[in-house]
N, C-alpha and C. Protein backbone atom coordinates (compact mmCIF):
# COMPACT_ATOMS: atom_id res chain seq x y z
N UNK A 1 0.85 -1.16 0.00
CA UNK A 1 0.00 0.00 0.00
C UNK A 1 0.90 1.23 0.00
N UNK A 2 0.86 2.18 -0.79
CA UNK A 2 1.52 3.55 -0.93
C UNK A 2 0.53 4.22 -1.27
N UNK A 3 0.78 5.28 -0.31
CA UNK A 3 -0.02 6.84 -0.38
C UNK A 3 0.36 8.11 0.34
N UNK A 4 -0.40 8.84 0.36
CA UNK A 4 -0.25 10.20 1.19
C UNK A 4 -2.01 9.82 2.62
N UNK A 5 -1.17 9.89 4.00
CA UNK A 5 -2.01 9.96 5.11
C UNK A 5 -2.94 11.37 5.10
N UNK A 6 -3.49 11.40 4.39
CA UNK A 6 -4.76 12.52 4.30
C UNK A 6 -5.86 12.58 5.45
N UNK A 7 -6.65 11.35 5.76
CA UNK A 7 -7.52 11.19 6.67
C UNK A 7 -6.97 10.48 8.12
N UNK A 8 -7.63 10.52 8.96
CA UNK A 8 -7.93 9.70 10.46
C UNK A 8 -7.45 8.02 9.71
N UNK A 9 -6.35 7.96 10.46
CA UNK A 9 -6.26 6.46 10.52
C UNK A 9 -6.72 5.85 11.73
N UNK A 10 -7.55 5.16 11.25
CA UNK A 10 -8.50 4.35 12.86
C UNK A 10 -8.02 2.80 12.87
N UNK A 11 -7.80 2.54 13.86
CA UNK A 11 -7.75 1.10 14.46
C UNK A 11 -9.17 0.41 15.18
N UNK A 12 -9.59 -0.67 15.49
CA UNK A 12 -10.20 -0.93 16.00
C UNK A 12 -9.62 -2.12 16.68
N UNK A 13 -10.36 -2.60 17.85
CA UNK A 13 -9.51 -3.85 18.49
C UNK A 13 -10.85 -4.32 19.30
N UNK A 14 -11.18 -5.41 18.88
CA UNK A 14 -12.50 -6.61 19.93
C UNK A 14 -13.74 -5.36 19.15
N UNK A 15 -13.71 -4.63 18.14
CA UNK A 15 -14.70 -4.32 17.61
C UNK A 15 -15.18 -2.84 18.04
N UNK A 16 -14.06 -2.09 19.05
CA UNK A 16 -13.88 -1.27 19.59
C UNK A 16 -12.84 0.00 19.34
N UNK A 17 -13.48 1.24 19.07
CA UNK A 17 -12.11 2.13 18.75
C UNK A 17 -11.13 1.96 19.84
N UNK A 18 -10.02 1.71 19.15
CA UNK A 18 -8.89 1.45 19.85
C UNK A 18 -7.69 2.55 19.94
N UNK A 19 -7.62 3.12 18.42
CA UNK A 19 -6.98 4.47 18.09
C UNK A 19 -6.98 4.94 16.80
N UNK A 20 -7.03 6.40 16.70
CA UNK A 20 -7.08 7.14 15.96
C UNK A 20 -6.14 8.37 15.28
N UNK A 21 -5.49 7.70 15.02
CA UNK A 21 -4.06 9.46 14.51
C UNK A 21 -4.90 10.60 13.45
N UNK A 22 -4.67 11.33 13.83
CA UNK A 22 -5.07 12.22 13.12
C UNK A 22 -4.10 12.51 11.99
N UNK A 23 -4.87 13.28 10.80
CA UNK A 23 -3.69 13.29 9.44
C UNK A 23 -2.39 13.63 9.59
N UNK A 24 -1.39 13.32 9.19
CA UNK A 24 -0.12 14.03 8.85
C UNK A 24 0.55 14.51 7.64
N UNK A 25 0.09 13.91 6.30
CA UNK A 25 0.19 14.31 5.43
C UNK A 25 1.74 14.06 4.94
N UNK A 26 1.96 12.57 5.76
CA UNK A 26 3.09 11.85 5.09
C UNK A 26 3.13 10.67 4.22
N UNK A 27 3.92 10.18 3.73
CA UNK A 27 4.19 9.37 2.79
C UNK A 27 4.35 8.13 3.49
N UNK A 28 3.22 7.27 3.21
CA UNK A 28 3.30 5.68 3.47
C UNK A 28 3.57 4.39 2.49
N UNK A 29 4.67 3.53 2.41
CA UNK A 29 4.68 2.41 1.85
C UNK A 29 4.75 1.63 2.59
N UNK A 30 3.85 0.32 2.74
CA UNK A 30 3.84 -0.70 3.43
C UNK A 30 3.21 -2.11 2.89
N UNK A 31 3.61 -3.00 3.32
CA UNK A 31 2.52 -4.33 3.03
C UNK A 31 1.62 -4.98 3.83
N UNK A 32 0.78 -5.49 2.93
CA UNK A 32 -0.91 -5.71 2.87
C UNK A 32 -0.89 -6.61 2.40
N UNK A 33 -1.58 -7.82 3.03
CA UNK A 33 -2.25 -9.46 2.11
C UNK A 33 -3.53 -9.64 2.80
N UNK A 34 -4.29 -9.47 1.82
CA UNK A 34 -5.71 -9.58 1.60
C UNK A 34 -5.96 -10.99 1.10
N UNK A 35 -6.82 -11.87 1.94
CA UNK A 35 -7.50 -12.97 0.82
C UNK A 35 -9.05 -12.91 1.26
N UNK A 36 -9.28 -13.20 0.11
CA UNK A 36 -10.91 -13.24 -0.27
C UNK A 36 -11.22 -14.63 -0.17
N UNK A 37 -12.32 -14.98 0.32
CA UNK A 37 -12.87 -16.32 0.45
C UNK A 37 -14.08 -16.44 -0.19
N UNK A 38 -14.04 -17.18 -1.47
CA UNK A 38 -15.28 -16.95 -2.48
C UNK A 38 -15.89 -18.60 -2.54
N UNK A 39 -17.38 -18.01 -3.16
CA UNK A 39 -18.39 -19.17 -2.91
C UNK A 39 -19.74 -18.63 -3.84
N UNK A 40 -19.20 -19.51 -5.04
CA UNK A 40 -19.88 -19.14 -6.06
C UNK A 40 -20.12 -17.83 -6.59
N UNK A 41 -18.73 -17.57 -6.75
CA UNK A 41 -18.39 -16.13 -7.59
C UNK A 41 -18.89 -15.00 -6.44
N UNK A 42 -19.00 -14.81 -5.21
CA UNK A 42 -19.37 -14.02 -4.07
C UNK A 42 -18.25 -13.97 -2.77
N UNK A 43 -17.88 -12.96 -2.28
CA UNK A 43 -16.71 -13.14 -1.47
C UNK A 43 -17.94 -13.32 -0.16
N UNK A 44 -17.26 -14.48 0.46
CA UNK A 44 -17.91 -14.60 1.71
C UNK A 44 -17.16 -14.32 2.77
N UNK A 45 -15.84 -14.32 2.58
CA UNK A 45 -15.05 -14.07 4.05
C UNK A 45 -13.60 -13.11 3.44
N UNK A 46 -13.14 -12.87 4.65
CA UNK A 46 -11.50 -11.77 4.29
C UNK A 46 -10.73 -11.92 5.38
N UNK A 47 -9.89 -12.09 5.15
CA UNK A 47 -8.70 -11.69 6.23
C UNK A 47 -7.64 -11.47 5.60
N UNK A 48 -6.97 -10.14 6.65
CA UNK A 48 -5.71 -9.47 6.64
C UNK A 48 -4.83 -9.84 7.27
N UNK A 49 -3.44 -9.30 6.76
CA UNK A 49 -2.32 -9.67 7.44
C UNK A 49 -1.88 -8.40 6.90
N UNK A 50 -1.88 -7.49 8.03
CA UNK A 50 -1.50 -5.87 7.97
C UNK A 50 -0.10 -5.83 8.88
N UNK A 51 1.00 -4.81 8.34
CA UNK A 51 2.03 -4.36 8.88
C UNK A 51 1.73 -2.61 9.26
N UNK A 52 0.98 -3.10 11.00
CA UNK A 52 0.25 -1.36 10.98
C UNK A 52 1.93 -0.99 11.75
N UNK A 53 2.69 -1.67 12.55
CA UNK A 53 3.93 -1.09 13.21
C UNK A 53 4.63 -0.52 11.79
N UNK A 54 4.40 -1.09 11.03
CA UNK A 54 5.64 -0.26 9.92
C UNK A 54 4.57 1.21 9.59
N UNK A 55 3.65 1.23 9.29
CA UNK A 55 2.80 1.93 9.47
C UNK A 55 2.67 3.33 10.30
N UNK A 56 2.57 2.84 10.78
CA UNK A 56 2.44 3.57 12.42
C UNK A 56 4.12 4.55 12.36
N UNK A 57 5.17 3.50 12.15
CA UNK A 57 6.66 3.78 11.87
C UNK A 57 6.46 5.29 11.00
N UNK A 58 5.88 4.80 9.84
CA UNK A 58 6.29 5.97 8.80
C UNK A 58 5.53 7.13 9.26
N UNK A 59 4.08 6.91 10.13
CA UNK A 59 3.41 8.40 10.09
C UNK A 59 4.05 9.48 11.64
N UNK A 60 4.77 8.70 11.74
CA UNK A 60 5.40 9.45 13.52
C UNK A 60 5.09 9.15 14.41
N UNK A 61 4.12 8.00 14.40
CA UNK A 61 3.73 7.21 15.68
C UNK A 61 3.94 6.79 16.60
N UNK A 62 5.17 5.75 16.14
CA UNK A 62 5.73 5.14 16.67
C UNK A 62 7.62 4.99 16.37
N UNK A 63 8.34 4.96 17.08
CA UNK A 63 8.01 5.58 18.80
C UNK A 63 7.58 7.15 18.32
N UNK A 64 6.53 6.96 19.79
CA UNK A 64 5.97 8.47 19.29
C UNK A 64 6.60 9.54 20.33
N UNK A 65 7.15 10.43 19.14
CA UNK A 65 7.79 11.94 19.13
C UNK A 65 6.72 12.65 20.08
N UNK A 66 7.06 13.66 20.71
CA UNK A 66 6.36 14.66 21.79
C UNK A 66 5.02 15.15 20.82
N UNK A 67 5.35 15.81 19.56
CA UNK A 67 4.55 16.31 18.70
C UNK A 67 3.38 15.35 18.73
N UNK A 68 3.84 14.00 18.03
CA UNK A 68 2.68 13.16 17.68
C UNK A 68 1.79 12.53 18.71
N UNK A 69 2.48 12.91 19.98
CA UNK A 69 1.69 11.97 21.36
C UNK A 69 1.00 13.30 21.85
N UNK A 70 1.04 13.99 21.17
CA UNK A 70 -0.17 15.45 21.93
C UNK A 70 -0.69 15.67 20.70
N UNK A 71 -0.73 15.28 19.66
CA UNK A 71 -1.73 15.36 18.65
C UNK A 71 -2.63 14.65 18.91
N UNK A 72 -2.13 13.26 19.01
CA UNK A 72 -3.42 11.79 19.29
C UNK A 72 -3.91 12.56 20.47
N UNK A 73 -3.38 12.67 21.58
CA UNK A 73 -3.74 12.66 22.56
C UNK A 73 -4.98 14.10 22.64
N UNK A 74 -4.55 15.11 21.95
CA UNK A 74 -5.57 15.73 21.88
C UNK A 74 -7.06 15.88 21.03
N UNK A 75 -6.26 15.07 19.76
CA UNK A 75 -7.86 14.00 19.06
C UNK A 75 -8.63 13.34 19.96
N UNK A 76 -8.03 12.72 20.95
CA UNK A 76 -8.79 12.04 21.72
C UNK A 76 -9.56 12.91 22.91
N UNK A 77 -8.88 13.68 23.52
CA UNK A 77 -9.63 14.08 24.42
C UNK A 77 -10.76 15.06 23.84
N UNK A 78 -10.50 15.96 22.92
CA UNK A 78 -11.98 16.57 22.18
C UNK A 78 -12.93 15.75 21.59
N UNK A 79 -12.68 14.45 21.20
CA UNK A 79 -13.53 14.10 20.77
C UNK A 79 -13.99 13.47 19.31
N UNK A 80 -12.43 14.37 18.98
CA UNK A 80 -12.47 14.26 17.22
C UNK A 80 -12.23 12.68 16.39
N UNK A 81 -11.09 12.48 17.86
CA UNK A 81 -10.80 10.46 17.36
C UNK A 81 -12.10 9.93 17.65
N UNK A 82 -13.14 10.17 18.18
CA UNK A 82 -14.56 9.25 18.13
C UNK A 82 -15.04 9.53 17.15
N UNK A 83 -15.05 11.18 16.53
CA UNK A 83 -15.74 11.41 15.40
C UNK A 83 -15.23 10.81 14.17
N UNK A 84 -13.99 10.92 14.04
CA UNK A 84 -13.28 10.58 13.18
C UNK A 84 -13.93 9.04 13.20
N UNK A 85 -13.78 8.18 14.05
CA UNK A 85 -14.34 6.63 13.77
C UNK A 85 -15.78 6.66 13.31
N UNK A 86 -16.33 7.24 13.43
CA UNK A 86 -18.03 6.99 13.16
C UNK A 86 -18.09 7.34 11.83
N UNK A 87 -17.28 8.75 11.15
CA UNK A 87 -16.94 9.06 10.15
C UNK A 87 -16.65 7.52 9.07
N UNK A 88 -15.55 7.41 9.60
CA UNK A 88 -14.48 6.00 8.89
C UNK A 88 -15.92 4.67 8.49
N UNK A 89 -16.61 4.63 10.18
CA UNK A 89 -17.30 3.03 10.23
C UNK A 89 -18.49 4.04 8.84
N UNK A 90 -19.20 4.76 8.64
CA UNK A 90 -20.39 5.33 8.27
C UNK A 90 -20.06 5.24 6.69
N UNK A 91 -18.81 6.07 6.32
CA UNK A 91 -18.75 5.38 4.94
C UNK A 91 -18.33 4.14 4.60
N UNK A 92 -17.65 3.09 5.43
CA UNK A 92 -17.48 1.82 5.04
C UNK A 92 -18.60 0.99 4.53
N UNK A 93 -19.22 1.26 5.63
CA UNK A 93 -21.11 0.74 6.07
C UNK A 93 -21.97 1.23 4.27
N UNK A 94 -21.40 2.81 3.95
CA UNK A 94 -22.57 2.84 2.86
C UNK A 94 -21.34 2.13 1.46
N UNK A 95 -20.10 2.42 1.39
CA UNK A 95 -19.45 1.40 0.33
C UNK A 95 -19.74 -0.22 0.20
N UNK A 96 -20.47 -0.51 1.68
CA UNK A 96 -20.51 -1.94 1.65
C UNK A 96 -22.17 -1.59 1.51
N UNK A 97 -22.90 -1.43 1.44
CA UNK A 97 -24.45 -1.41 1.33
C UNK A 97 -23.91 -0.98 -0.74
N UNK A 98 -23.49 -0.34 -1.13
CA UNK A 98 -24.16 -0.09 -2.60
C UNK A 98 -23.34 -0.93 -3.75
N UNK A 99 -22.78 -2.28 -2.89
CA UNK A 99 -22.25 -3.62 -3.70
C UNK A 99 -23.21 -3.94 -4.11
């Protein structure tokens, strides 16, 4: 996966926001294996095998710099890392409804 971190990167963990960085507007390359589990031409299942530490590595996360641990940290306490997830889950929810 290569891109530019534009939006809220959200984590979730047991189905629960877990964390949320807010943009930085850096440059990410990392790897991603996706398999699809199909059943009669229909994907019925998925699982990942994500490298979010390398991830996490490239956006300043981790280890996280003074800057980036009072950014999260202040996404979180206003409120914006919850918004930001409902944001994230709300368009997933309508990309997966207009398959």
């Amino acid at each position: 996966m290569q891109g530019r971190h534009t939006g809220p990167f959200v984590r979730y963990r047991e189905g629960r926001l877990d964390q949320a960085v807010p943009p930085t507007g850096r440059e990410i390359d990392c790897e991603r294996i996706h398999v699809l589990h199909l059943r009669e031409g229909r994907v019925v299942g998925h699982e990942a095998v994500r490298d979010d530490v390398t991830t996490l590595q490239q956006l300043g996360v981790l280890p996280p710099s003074p800057t980036a641990a009072l950014r999260t940290a202040v996404w979180k306490v206003s409120g914006r890392a919850a918004r930001a997830a409902e944001e994230v889950t709300r368009r997933a929810a309508e990309a997966a409804s207009s398959v």
